[in-house]
Protein backbone atom coordinates (compact mmCIF):
# COMPACT_ATOMS: atom_id res chain seq x y z
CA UNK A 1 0.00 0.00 0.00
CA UNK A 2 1.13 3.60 -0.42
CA UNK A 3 1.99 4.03 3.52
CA UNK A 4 4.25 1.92 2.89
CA UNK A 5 6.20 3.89 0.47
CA UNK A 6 6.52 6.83 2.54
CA UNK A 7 8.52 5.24 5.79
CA UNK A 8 9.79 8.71 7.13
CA UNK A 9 8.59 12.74 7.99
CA UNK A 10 10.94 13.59 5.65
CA UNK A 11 9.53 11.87 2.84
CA UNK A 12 6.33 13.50 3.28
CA UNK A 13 8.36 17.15 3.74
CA UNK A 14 9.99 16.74 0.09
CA UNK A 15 6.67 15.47 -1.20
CA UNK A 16 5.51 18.78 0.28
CA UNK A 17 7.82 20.87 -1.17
CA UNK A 18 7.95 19.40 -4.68
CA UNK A 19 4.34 20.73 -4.72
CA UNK A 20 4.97 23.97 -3.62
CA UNK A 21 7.22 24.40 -6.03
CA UNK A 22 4.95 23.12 -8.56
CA UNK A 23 2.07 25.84 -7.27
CA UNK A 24 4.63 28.62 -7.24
CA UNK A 25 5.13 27.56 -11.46
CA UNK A 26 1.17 27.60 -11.97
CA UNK A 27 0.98 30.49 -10.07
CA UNK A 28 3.24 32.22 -11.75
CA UNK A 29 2.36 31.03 -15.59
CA UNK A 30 -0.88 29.42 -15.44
CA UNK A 31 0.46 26.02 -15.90
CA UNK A 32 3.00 23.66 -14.76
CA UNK A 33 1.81 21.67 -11.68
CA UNK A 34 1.93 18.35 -12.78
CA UNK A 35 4.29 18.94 -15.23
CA UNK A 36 7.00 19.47 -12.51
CA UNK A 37 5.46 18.09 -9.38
CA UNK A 38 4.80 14.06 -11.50
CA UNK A 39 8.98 14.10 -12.12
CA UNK A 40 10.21 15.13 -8.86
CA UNK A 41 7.75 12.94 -6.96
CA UNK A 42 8.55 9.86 -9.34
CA UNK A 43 12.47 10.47 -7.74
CA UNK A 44 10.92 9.50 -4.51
CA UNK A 45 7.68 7.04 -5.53
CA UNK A 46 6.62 4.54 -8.15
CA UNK A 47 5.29 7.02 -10.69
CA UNK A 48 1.75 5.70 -11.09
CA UNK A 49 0.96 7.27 -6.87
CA UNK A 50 2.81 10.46 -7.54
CA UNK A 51 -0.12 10.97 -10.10
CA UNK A 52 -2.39 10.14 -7.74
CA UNK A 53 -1.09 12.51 -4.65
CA UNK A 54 -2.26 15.45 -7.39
CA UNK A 55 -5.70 14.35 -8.16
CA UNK A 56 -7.39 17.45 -5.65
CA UNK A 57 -4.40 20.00 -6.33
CA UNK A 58 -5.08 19.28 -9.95
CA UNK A 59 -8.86 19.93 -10.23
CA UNK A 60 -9.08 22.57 -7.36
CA UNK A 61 -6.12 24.64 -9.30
CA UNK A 62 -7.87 24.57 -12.71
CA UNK A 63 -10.73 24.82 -11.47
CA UNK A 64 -9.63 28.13 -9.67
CA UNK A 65 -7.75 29.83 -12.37
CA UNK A 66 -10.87 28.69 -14.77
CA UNK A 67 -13.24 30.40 -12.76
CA UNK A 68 -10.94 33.36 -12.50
CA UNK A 69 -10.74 33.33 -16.54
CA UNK A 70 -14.56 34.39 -16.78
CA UNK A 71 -14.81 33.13 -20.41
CA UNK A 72 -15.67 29.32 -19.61
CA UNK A 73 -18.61 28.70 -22.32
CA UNK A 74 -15.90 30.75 -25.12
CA UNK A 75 -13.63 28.18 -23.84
CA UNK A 76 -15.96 25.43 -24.33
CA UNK A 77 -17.08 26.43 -27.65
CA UNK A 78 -13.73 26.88 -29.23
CA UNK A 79 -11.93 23.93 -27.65
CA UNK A 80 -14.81 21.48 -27.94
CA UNK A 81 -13.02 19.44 -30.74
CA UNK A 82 -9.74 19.50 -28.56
CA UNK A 83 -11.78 18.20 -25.34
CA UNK A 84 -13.38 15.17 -26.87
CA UNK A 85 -10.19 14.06 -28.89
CA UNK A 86 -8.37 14.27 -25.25
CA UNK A 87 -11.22 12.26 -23.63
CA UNK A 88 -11.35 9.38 -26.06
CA UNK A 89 -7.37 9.13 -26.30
CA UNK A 90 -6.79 9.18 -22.48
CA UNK A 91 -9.34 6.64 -22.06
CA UNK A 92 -7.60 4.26 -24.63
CA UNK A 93 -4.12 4.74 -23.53
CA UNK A 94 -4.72 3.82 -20.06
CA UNK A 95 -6.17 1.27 -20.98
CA UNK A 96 -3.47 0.18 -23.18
CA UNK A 97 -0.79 0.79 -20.28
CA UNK A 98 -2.48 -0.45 -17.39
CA UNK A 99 0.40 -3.42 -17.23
CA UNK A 100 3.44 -1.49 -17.41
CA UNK A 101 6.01 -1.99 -14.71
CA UNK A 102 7.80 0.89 -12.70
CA UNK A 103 10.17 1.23 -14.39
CA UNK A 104 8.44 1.18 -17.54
CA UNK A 105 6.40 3.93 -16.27
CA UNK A 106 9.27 5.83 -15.16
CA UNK A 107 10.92 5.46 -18.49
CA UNK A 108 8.13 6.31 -20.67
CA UNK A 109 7.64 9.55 -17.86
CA UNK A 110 11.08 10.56 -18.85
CA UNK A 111 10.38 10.43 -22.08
CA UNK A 112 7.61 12.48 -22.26
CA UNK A 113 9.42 15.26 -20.01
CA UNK A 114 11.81 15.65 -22.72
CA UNK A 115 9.20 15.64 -25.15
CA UNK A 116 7.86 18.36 -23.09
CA UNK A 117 10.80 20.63 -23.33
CA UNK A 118 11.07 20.32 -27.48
CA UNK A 119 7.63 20.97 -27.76
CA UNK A 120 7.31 24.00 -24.91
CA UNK A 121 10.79 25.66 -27.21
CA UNK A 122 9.37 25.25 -30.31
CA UNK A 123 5.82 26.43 -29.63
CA UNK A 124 6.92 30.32 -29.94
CA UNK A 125 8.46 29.72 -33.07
CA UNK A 126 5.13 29.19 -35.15
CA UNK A 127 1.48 30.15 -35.21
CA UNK A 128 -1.68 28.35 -35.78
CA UNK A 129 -4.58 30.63 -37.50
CA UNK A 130 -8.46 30.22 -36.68
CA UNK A 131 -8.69 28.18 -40.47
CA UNK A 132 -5.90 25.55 -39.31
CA UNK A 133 -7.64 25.62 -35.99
CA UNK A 134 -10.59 23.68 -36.59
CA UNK A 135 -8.57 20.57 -37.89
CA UNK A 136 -5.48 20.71 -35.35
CA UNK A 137 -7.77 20.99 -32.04
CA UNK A 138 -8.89 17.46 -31.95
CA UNK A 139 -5.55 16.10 -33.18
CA UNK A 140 -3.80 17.80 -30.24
CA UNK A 141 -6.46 16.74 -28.16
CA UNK A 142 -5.55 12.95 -29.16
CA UNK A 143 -2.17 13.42 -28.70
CA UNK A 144 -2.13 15.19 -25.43
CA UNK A 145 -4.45 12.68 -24.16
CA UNK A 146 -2.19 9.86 -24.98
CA UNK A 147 0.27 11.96 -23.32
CA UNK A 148 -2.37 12.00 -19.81
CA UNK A 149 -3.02 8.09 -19.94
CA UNK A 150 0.54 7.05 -19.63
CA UNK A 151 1.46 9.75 -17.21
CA UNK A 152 -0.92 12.52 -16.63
CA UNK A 153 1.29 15.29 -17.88
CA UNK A 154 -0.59 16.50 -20.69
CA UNK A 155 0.68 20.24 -20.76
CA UNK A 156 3.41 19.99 -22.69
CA UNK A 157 1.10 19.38 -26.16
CA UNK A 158 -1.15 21.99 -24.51
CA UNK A 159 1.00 24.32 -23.96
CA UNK A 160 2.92 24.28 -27.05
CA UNK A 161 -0.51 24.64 -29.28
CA UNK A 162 -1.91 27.70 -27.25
CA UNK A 163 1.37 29.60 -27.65
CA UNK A 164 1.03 29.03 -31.39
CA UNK A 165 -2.67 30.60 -31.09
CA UNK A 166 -1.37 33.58 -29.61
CA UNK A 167 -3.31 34.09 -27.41
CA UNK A 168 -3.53 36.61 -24.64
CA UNK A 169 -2.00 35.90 -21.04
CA UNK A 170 -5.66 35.88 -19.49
CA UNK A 171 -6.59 34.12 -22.41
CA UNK A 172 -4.21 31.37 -22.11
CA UNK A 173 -4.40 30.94 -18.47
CA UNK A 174 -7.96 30.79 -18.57
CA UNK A 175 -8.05 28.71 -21.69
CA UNK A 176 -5.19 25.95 -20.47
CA UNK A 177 -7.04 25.45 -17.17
CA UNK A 178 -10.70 24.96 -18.87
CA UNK A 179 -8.64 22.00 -21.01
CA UNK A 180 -6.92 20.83 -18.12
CA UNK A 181 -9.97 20.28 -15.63
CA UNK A 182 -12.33 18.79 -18.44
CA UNK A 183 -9.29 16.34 -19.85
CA UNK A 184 -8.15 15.18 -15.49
CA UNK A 185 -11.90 14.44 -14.54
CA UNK A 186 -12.14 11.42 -17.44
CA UNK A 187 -8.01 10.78 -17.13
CA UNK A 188 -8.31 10.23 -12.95
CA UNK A 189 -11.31 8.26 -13.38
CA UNK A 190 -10.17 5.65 -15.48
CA UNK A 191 -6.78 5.27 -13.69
CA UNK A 192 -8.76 4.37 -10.59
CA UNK A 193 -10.80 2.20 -12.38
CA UNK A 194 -7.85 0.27 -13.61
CA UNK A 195 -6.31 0.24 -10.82
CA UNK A 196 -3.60 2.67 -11.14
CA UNK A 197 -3.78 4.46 -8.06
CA UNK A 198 -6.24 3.89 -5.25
CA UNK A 199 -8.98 6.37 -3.10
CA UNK A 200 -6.06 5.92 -0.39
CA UNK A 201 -3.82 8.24 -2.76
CA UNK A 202 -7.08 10.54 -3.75
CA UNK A 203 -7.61 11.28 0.20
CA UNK A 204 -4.11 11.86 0.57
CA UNK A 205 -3.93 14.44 -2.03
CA UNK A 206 -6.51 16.26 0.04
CA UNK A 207 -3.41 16.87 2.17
CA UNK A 208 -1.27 17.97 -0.80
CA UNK A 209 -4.20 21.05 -1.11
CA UNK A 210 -1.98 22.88 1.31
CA UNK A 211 1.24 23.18 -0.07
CA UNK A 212 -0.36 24.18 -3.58
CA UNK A 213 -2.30 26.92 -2.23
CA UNK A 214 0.82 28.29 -0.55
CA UNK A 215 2.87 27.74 -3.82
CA UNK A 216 -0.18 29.31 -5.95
CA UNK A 217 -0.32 32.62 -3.52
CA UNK A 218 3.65 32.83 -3.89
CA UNK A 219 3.08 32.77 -7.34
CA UNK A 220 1.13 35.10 -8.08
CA UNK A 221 3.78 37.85 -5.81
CA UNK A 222 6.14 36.58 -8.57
CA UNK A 223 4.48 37.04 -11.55
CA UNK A 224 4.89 40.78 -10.93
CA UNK A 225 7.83 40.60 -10.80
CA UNK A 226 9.53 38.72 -13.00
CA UNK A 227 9.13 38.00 -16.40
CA UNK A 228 7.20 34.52 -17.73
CA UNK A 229 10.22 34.51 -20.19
CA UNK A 230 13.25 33.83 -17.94
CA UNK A 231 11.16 32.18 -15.88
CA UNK A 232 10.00 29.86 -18.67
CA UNK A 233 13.72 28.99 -19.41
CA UNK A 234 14.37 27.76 -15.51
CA UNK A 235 11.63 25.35 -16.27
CA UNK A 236 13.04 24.18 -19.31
CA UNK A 237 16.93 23.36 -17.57
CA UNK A 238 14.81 21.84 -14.64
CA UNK A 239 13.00 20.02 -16.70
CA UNK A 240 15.95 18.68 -18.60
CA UNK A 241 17.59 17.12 -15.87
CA UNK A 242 14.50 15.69 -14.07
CA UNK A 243 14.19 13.73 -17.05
CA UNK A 244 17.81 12.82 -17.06
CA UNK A 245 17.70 11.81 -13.38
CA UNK A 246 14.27 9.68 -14.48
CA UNK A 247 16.11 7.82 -17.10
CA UNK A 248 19.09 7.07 -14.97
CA UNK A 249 17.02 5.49 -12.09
């Protein structure tokens, strides 16, 4: 069971401050919890109940910042194609991974967090007009969803394709955290149903609500003042070498 994975206080402290630090990122740019918090908690966990210590943080953040947003039917509307493409694909590839090992979750994770970092450095270098739109939505909605099912991080798809909108910083925060709540109710609910993390890990993540909120507040000091650009590009190194570390373990 998972108490048995976390023997000491200060496992639960560095489980506590990985997600800090992960609020203090979505605080700061809107995204980025479980895109840092899944890799540094994999370090210290089998990778399938790190996703499950962010199933509350997860929905209560987007939730939050959707709310905040104000636009959620726009957001509906124009990412409806997008939504259901993410739903069907995250269904299907948890399915389809439900028998990995550890390790072969923790390699594929690694993989994907490098994926992140090509796609989150090449998504200012293009843009994506309402015509071409209509088409990519649901076919970044498949992909990032078969990003979610084998390890919940599906911002790094996400991410790239709302940069290449261009859309506004209220209109990307608010946009990425409609996508993200409506794509982690279906992803959480199937990875309980097969068995990839119990209602032991959801109530713990009830504890985890904590240390977001206190990295979201800090967040939002430092997005005044400093810029999302430089601190885009500490992501990106951070990123780098949590995927490193991941592949070495």
């Amino acid at each position: 069971m998972f108490h048995d994975a976390m023997p000491s206080q200060a496992l639960w402290i560095a489980c506590f401050g990985a997600v800090v630090l992960g609020g203090v990122v979505k605080g700061t740019l809107g995204v980025g919890l479980p895109l840092v918090v899944v890799p540094l908690l994999s370090l210290l966990l089998p990778a399938p109940k790190a996703m499950g210590l962010l199933v509350m943080p997860v929905l209560l953040s987007n939730l939050w910042q959707a709310i905040e947003g104000q636009k959620l039917r726009e957001g509906f509307q124009r990412f409806g194609g997008l939504l259901v493409g993410q739903f069907v694909a995250t269904i299907a590839a948890i399915h389809f991974t439900r028998n990995l090992s550890v390790q072969g979750f923790n390699m594929l994770l690694a993989l994907v967090v490098m994926a992140a970092v090509g796609m989150m450095l090449l998504g200012t270098s293009f843009n994506i007009d309402r015509q071409k739109e209509r088409w990519m939505g649901p076919l970044v909605g498949v992909i990032a969803g078969a990003m979610a099912g084998v390890s919940s991080l599906t911002g790094p798809i996400l991410i790239t394709y709302l940069l290449a909108l261009r859309l506004r910083r209220e209109e990307f925060v608010g946009s990425i955290s409609i996508i993200y709540l409506i794509g982690a109710v279906p992803m959480y609910g199937a990875m309980l149903l097969y068995g990839r993390f119990g209602f032991s890990e959801v109530g713990l993540s009830c504890l985890v609500l904590i240390p977001m909120f206190v990295g979201l507040q800090i967040g939002r000091t430092i997005r005044h003042r400093l810029s999302d650009k430089v601190f885009r590009h500490l992501l990106l190194s951070m990123l780098v070498a949590l995927s490193l570390l991941l592949l070495m373990k």
